[in-house]
C-alpha atoms as a PDB file:
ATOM      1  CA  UNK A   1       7.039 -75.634 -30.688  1.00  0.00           C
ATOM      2  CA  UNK A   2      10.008 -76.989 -32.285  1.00  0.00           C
ATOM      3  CA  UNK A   3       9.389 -80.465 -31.364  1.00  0.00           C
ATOM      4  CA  UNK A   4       5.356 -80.153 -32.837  1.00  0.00           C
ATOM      5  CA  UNK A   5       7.569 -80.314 -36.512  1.00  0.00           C
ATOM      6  CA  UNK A   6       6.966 -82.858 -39.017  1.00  0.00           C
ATOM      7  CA  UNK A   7       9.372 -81.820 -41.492  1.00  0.00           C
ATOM      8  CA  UNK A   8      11.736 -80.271 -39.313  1.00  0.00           C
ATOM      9  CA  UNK A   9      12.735 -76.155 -38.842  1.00  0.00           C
ATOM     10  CA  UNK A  10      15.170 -74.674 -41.213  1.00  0.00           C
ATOM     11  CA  UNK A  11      16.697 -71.183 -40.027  1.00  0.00           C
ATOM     12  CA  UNK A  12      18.668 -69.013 -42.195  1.00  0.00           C
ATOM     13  CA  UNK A  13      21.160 -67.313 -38.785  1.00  0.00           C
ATOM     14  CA  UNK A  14      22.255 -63.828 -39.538  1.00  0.00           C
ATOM     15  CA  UNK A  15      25.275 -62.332 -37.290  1.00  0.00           C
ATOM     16  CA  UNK A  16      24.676 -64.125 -34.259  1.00  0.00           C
ATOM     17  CA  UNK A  17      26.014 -66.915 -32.345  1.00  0.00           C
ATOM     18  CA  UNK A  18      24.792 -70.429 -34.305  1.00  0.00           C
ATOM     19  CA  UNK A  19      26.076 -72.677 -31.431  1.00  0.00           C
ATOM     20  CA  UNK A  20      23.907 -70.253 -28.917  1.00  0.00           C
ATOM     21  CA  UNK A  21      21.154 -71.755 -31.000  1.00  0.00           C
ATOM     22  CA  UNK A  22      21.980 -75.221 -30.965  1.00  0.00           C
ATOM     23  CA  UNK A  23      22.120 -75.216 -27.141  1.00  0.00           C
ATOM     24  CA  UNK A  24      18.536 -73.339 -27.072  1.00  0.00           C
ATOM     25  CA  UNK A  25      17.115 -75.933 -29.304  1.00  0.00           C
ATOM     26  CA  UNK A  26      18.993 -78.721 -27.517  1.00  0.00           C
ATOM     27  CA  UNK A  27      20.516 -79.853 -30.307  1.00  0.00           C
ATOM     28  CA  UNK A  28      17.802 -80.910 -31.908  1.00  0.00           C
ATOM     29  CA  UNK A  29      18.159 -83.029 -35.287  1.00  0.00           C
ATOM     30  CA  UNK A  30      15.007 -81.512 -36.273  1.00  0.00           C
ATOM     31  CA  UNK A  31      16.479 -78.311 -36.759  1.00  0.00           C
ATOM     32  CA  UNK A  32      18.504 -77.049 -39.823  1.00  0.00           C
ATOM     33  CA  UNK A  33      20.884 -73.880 -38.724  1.00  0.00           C
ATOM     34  CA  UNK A  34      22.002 -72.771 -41.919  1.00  0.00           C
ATOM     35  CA  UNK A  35      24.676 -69.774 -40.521  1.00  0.00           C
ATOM     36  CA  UNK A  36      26.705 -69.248 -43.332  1.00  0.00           C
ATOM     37  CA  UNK A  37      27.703 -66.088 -45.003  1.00  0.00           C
ATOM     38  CA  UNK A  38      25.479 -64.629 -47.097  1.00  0.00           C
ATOM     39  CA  UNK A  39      25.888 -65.542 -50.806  1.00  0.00           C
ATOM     40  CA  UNK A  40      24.813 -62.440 -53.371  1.00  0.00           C
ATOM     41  CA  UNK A  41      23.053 -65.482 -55.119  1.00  0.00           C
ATOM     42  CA  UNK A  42      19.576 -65.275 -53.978  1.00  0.00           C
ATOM     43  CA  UNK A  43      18.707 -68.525 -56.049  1.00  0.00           C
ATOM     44  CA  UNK A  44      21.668 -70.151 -54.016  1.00  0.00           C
ATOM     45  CA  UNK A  45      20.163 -68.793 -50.639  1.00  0.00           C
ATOM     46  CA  UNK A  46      16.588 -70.122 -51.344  1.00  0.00           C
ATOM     47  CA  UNK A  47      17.972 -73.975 -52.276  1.00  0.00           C
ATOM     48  CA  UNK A  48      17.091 -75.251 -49.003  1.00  0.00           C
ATOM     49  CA  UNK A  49      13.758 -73.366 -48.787  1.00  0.00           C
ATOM     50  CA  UNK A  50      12.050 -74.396 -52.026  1.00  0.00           C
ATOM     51  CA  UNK A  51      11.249 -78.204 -53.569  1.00  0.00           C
ATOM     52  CA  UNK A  52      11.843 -78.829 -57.304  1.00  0.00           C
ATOM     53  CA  UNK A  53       8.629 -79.049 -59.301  1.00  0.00           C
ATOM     54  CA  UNK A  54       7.894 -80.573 -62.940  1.00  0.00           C
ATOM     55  CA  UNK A  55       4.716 -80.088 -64.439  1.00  0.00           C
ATOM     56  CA  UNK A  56       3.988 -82.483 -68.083  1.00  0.00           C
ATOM     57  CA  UNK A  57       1.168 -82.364 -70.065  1.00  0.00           C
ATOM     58  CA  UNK A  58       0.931 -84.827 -73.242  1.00  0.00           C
ATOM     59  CA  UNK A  59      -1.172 -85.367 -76.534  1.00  0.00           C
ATOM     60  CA  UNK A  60      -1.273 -88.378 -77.527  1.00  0.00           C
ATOM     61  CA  UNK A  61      -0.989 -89.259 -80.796  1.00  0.00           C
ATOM     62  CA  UNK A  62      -3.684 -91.822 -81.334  1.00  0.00           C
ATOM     63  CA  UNK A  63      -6.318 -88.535 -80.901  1.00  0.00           C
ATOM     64  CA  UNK A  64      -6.572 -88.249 -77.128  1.00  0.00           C
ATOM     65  CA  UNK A  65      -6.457 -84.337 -77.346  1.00  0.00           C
ATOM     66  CA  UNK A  66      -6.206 -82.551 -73.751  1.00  0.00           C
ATOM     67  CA  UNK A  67      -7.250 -79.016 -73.747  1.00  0.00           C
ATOM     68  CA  UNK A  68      -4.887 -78.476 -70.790  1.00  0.00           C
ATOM     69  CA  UNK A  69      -2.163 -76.930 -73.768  1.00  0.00           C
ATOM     70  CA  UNK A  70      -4.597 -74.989 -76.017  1.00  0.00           C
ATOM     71  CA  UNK A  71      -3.307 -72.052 -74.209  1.00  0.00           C
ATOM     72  CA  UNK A  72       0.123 -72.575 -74.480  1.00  0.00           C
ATOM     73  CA  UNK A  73       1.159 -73.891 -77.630  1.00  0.00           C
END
C-alpha cells in the first residue's frame, strides 16, 4: 500500500495518462510521478532512483597503516 511508505513511491509513467494517476493515488504527496519524455540519457533517467555514495579510506602518516588499500594502490 501506498500509504505503508516511508520514503515515499517514485514512478517513472510511460504513455499513459499521469493525472489518471494522481486521482488513483489521491493525490498523494507521497508519491513522485515522474511522466516526462524519455531522455536517451539513461544516467539522466536513473537521477531520481539512485543516492550519491563516497567511499574514503586514509593512511595516516604518523604509521597508522590500514590494510583496507593494499589492494588498490
Amino acid at each position: 500500500s501506498l500509504k505503508d511508505s516511508v520514503d515515499g513511491v517514485r514512478i517513472r509513467l510511460l504513455g499513459e495518462d499521469p493525472a489518471a494517476l494522481a486521482a488513483a493515488t489521491e493525490g498523494s504527496v507521497d508519491v513522485a510521478i515522474y511522466a516526462d519524455e524519455v531522455s536517451p540519457c539513461g544516467r539522466v533517467e536513473l537521477l531520481p532512483y539512485v543516492v550519491e555514495q563516497a567511499v574514503s579510506a586514509t593512511n595516516h602518516r604518523f604509521g597508522n597503516h590500514t590494510t583496507l588499500l593494499d589492494s588498490i594502490l
